[in-house]
Protein backbone atom coordinates (compact mmCIF):
# COMPACT_ATOMS: atom_id res chain seq x y z
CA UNK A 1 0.00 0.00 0.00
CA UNK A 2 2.94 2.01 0.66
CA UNK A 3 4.45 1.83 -2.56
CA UNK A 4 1.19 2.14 -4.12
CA UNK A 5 1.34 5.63 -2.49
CA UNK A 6 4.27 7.64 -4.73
CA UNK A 7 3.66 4.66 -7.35
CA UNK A 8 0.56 6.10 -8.79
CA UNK A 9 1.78 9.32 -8.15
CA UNK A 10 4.87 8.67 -10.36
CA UNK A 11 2.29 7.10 -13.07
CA UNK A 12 0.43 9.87 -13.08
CA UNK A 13 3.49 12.45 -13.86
CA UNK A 14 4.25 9.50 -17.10
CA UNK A 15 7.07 7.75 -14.55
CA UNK A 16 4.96 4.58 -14.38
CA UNK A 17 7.98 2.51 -16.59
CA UNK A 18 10.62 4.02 -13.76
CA UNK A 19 8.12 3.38 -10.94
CA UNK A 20 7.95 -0.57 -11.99
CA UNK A 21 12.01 -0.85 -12.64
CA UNK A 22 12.78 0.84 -8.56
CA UNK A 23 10.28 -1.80 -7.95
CA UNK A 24 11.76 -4.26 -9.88
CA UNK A 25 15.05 -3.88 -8.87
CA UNK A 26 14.53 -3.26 -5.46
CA UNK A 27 12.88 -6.40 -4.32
CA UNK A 28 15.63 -8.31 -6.10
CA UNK A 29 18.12 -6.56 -3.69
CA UNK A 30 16.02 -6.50 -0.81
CA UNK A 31 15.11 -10.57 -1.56
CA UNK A 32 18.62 -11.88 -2.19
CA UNK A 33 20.11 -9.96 1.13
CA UNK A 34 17.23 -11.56 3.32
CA UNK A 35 17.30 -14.51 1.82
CA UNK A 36 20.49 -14.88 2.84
CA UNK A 37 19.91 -13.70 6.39
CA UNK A 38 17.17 -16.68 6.67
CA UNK A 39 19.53 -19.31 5.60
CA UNK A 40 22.16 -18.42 8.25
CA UNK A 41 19.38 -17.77 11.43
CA UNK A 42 16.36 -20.53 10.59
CA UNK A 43 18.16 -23.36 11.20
CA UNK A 44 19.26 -22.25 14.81
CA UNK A 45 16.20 -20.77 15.73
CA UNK A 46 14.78 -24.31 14.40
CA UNK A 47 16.69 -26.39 16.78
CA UNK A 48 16.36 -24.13 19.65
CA UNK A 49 12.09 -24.48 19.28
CA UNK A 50 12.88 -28.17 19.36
CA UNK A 51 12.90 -27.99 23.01
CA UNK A 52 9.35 -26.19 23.00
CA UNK A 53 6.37 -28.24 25.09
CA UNK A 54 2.81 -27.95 23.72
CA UNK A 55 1.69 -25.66 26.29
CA UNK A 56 4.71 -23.18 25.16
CA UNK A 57 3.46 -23.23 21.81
CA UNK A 58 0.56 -21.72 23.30
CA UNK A 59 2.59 -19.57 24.96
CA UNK A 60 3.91 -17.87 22.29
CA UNK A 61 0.99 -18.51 19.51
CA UNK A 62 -1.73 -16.20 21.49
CA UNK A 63 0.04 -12.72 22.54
CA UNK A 64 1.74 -13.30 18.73
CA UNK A 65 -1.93 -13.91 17.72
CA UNK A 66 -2.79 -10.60 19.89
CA UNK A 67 0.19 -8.45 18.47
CA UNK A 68 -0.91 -8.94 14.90
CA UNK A 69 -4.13 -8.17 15.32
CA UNK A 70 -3.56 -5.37 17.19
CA UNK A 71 -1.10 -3.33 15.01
CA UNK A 72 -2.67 -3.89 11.54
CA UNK A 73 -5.88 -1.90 11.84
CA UNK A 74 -6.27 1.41 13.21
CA UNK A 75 -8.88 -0.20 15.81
CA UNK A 76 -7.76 -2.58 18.60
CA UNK A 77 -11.48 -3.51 19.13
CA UNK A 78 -12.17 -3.56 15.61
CA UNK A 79 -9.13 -5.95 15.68
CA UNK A 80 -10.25 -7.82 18.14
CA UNK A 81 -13.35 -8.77 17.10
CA UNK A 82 -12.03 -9.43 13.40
CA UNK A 83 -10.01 -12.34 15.06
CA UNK A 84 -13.41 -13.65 17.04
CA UNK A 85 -14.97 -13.81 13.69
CA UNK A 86 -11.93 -15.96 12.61
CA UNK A 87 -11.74 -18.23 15.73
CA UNK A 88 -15.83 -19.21 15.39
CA UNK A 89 -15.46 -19.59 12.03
CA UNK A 90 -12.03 -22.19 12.72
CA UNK A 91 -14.31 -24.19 15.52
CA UNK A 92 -17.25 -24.91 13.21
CA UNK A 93 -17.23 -28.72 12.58
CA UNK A 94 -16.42 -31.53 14.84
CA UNK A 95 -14.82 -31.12 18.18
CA UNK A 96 -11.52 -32.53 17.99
CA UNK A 97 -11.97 -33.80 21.72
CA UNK A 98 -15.29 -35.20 21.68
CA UNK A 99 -16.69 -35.10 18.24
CA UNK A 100 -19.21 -33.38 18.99
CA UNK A 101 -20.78 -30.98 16.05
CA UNK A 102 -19.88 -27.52 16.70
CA UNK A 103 -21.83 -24.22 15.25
CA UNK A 104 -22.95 -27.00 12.41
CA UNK A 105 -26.46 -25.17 12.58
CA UNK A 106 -27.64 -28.48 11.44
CA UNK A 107 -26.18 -28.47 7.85
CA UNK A 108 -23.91 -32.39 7.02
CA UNK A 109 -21.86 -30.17 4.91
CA UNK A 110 -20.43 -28.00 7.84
CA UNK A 111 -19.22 -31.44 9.61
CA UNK A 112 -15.68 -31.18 8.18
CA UNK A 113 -15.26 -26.98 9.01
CA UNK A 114 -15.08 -24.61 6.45
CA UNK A 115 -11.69 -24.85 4.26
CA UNK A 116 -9.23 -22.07 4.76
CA UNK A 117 -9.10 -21.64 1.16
CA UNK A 118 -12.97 -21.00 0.92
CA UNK A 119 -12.15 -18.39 3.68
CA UNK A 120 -9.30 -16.90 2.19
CA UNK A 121 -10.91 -16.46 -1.38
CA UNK A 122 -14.09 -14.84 0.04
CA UNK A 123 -12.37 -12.38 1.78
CA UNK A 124 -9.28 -10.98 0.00
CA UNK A 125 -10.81 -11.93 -3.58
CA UNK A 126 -14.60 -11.19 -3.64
CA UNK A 127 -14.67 -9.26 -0.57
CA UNK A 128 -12.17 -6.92 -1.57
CA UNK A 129 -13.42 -6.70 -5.20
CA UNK A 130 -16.90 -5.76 -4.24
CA UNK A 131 -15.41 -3.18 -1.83
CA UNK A 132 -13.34 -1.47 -4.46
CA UNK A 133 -15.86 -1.80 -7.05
CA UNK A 134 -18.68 -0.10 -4.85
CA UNK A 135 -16.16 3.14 -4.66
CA UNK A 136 -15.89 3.62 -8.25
CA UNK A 137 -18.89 5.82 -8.69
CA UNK A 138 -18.34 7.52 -6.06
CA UNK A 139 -14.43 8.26 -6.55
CA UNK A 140 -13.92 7.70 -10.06
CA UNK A 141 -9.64 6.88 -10.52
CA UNK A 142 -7.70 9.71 -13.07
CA UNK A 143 -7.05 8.12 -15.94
CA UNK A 144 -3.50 7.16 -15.95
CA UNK A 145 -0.39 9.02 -18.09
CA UNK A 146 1.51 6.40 -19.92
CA UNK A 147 4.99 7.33 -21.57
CA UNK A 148 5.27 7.54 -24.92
CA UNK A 149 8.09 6.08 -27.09
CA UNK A 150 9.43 3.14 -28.13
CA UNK A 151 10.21 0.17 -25.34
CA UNK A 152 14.09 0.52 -24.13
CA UNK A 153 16.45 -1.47 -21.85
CA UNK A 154 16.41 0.93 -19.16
CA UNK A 155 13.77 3.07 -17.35
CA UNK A 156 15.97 4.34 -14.49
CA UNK A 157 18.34 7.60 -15.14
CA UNK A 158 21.21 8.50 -13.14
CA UNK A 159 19.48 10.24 -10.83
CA UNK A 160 17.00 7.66 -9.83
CA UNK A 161 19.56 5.03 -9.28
CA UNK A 162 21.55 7.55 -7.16
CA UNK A 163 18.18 8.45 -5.08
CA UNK A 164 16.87 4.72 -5.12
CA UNK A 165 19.75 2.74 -3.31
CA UNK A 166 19.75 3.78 0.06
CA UNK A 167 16.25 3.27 0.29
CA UNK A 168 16.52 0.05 -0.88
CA UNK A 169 18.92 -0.37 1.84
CA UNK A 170 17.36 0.78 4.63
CA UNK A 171 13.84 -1.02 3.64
CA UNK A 172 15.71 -4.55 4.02
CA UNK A 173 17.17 -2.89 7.27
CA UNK A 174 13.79 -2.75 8.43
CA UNK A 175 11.77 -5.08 6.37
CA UNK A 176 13.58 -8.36 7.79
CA UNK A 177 12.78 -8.13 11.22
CA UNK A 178 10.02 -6.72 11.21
CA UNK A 179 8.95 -9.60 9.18
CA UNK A 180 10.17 -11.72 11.96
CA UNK A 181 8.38 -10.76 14.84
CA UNK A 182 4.57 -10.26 15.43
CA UNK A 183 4.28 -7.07 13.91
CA UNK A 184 1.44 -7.48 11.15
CA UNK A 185 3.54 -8.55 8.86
CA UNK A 186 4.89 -5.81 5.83
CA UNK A 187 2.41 -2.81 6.94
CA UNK A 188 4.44 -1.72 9.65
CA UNK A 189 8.30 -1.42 7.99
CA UNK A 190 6.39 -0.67 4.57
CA UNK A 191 5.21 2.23 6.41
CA UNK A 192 8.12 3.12 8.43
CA UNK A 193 10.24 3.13 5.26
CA UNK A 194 7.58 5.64 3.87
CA UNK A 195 8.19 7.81 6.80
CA UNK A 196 11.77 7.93 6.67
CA UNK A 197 12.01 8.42 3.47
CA UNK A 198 9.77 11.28 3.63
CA UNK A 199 12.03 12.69 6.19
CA UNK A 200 14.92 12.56 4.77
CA UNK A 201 13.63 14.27 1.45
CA UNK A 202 12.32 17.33 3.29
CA UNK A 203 15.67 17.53 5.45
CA UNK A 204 17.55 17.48 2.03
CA UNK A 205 14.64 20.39 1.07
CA UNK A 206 14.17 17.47 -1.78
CA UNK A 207 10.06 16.98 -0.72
CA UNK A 208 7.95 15.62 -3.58
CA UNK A 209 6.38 13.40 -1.64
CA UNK A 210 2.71 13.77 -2.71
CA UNK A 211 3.65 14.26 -6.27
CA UNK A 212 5.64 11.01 -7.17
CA UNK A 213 8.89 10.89 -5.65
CA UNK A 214 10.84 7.98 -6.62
CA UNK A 215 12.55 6.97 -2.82
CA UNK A 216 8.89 6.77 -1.38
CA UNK A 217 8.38 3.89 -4.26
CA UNK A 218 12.15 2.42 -3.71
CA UNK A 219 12.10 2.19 0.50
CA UNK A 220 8.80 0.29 1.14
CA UNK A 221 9.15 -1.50 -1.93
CA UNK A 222 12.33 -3.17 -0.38
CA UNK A 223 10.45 -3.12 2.95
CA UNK A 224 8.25 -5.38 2.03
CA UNK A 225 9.93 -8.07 -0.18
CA UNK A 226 12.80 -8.52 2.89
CA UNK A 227 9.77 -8.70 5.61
CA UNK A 228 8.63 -11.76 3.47
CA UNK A 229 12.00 -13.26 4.16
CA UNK A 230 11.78 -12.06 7.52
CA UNK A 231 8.12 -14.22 8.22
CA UNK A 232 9.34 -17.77 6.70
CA UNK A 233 11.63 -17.77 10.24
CA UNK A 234 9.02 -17.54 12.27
CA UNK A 235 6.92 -19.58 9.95
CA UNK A 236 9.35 -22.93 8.97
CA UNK A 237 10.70 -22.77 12.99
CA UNK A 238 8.06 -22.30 15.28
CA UNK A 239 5.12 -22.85 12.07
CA UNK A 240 3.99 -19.82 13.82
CA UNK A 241 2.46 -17.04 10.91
CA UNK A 242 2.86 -13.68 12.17
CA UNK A 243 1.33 -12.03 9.03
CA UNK A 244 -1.81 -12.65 6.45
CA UNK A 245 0.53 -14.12 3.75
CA UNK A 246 2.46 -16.36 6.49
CA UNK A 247 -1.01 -17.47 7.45
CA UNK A 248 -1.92 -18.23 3.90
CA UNK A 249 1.16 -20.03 3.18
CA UNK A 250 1.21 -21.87 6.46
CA UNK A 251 -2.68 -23.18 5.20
CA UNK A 252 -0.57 -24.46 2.01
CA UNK A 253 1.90 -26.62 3.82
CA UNK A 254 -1.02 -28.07 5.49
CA UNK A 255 -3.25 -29.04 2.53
CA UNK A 256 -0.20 -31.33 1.79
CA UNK A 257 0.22 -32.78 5.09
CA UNK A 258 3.37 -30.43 6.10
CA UNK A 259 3.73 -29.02 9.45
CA UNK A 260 5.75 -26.08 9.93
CA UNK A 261 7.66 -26.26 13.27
CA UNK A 262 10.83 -27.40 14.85
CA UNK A 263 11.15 -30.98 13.66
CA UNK A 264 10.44 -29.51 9.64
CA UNK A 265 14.52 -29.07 9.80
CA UNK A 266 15.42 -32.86 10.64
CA UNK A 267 12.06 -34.22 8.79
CA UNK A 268 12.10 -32.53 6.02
CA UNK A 269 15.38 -30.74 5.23
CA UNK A 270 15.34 -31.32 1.47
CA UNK A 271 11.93 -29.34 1.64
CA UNK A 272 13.05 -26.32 3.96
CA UNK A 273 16.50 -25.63 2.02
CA UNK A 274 15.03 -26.09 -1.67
CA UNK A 275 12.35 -23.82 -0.27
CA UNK A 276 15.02 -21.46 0.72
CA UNK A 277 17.17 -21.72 -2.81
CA UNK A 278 13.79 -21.16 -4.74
CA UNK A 279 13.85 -17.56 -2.98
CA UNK A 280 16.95 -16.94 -4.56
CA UNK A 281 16.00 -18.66 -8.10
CA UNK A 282 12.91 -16.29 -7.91
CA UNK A 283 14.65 -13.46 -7.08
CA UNK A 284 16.72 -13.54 -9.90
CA UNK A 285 13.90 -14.98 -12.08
CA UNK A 286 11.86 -11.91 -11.13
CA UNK A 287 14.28 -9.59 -11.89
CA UNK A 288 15.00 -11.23 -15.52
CA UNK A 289 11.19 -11.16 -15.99
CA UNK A 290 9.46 -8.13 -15.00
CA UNK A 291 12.04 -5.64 -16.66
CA UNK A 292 11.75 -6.29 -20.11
CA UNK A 293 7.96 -6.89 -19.34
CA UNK A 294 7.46 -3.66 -17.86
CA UNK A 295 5.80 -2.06 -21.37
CA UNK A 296 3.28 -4.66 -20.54
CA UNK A 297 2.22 -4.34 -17.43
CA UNK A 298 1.81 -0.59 -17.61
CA UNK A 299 -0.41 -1.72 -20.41
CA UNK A 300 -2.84 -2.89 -17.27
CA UNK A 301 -3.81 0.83 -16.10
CA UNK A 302 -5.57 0.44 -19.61
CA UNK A 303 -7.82 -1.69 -18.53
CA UNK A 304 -11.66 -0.64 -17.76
CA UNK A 305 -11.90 -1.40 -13.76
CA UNK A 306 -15.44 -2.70 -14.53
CA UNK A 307 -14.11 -5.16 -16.41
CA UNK A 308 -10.76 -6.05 -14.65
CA UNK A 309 -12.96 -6.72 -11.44
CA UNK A 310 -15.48 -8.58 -13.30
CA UNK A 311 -12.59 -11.21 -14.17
CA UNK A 312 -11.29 -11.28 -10.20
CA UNK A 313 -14.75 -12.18 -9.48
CA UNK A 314 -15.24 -14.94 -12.25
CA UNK A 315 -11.41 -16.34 -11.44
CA UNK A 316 -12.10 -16.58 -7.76
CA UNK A 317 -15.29 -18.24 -7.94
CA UNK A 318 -14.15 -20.93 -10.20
CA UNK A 319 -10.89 -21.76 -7.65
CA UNK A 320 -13.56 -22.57 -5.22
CA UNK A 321 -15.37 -24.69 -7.17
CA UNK A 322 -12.19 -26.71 -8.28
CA UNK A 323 -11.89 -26.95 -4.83
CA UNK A 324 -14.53 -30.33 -4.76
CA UNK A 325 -16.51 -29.28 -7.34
CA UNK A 326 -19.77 -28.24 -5.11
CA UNK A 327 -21.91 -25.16 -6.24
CA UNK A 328 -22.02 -24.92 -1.83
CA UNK A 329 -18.63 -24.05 -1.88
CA UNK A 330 -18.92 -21.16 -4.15
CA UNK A 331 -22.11 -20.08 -2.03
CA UNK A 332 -20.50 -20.25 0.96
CA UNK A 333 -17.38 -18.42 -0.66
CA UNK A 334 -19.56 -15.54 -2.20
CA UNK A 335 -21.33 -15.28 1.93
CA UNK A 336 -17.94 -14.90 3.51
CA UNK A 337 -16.99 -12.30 0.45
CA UNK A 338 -20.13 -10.06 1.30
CA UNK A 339 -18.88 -10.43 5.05
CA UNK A 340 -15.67 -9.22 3.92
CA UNK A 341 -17.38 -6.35 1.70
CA UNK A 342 -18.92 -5.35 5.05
CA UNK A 343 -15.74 -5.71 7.19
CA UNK A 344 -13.82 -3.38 4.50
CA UNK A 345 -16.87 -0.79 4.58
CA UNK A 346 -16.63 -0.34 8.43
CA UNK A 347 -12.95 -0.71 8.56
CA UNK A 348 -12.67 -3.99 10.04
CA UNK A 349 -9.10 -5.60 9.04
CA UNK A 350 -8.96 -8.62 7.49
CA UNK A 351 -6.13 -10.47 8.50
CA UNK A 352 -6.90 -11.67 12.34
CA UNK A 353 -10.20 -13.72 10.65
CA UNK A 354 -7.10 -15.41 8.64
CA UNK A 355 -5.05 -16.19 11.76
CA UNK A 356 -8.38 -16.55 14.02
CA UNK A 357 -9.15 -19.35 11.11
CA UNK A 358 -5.69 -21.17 10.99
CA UNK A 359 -4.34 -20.77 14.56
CA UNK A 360 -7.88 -20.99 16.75
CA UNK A 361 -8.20 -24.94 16.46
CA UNK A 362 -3.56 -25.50 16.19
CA UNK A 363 -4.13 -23.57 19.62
CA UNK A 364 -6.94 -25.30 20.80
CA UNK A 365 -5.63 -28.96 20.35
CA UNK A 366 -1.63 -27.79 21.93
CA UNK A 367 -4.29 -26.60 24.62
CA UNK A 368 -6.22 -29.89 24.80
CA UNK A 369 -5.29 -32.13 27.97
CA UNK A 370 -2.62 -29.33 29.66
CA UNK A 371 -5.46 -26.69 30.90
């Protein structure tokens, strides 16, 4: 959001191609430099968890659990009662204890809980779509400037390189741990980039923040590709998420029977380290990729939002249903999406119904025969 800030700011002023590249090239710096800070710390942390009872788990998962959801919305109640939505919606099926049906309202087809995937699409997906779409009467978006001219190798000039690489720098200074601790994830070094780089432009009497200024794209940009780095140590060591995305990867691993935790080192090292190489394949990939495709994806702000949302709605929908092929699904995805549209509309974050969802029933069985 951050970089979305000075981004379409930049894209405005006909910068969008220079906008991208900062982007571009940033995340490959700020990727490869906490990539390599994971490979070096994970393993120790890993081995240190190792010696972690169930009821320390516990320990750790709910003020973690707490943190998150307090600093990602501007509303600690608000918060608060995003991440009760996400805990009774992780409890509905069969009691893990007993067996017993649980919030079921009498529906067979709520027996096995409501996938996290059904959960995940209906809020960031439709959710979000219909909460975007519902603005654009109502704040129409400036049609966008695009540069003229034929495509060329480079879209940075000497003076953006010379005003982009100490942001980068300092956004993987903060973006990595951040990432690392309970701190919502990439919102809160994003942000703190955005701030410092603000202030140092308007100590150097250099402030176009407000009308595209290329540091406020570079920083938080870096911010948040080294805080993803930053989450997989908490995530692979202790499998505990401490951020939407670590919560939606951490519902991955367990679709294919992988648990995230201490013994992921010794059971499955071949996983964890080729894991940790694909960062740095991507990276690079990335990097190869997206610059020569830049005079595409500027090609994007062409597209009629009407439309562009339309297709988010169609694509989401038919993920669910390739889920088990059930019509239900879908149903149920499009019911959580209008609870998300509703959330969004009274500024209700989204992410502590994610880690309400994922980390309400881990919780409640490391719980289970200690309290």
């Amino acid at each position: 959001m951050a970089t979305a800030i000075q981004g379409h700011k930049m894209a405005l002023k006909g910068r969008a191609r220079a906008a991208l590249a900062t982007v571009a090239i940033g995340s490959f710096v700020a990727g490869t430099i906490s990539t390599v800070l994971l490979t070096f710390v994970a393993k120790p942390i890993g081995e240190l968890a190792s010696h972690f009872q169930a009821t320390d788990y516990f320990a750790i998962t709910l003020p973690a659990m707490v943190a998150v959801t307090a600093l990602v919305g501007h509303s600690l109640v608000r918060g608060l009662l995003s991440l009760t939505v996400g805990l009774f919606i992780g409890l509905i099926g069969l009691d893990s204890l007993t067996g017993a049906p649980r919030y079921t309202f009498g529906t067979l087809r709520l027996l096995d809980g409501v996938d996290v995937v059904i959960v995940i699409v209906g809020l960031f997906a439709i959710g979000e779509t219909l909460h975007v779409a519902s603005k654009l009467r109502s704040t129409p978006e400036p049609p966008a400037v695009l540069e003229r001219g034929r495509l060329r190798t480079g879209y940075l000039n000497k003076s953006d390189w010379g005003r982009s690489w100490a942001p980068w720098l300092r956004g993987t200074a903060l973006g990595f741990p951040f990432g690392a601790i309970p701190s919502g994830g990439a919102e809160v070094p994003t942000f703190l980039s955005y701030s410092i780089e603000r202030r140092r432009a308007r100590k150097k009497g250099r402030d176009e923040f407000g009308d595209g200024a290329i540091e406020g794209v570079a920083g938080p940009e870096a911010a948040n590709n080294a805080s993803f780095s930053g989450v997989l140590v908490p995530l692979l060591t202790l499998g505990l998420p401490t951020s939407a995305t670590a919560a939606v990867m951490l519902a991955a691993f367990q679709i294919f029977n992988v648990q995230p935790g201490p013994q992921l080192f010794e059971d499955q090292s071949t996983l964890v380290w080729t894991l940790i190489a694909s960062l740095y394949v991507g990276n690079l990939i990335l990097l190869i990729m997206n610059l020569p495709l830049i005079q595409i994806w500027v090609q994007v702000l062409k597209v009629p939002q009407p439309l562009l949302y339309a297709g988010i709605l169609v694509f989401a929908c038919l993920g669910v249903y390739s889920l088990s092929g059930s019509g239900y699904e879908v149903l149920l995805a499009l019911l959580i999406g209008v609870v998300g549209f509703f959330m969004r509309k009274l500024d209700f974050p989204i992410a502590p119904v994610i880690l309400g969802v994922i980390l309400g029933p881990a919780m409640e069985e490391q719980s289970a025969g200690h309290w």
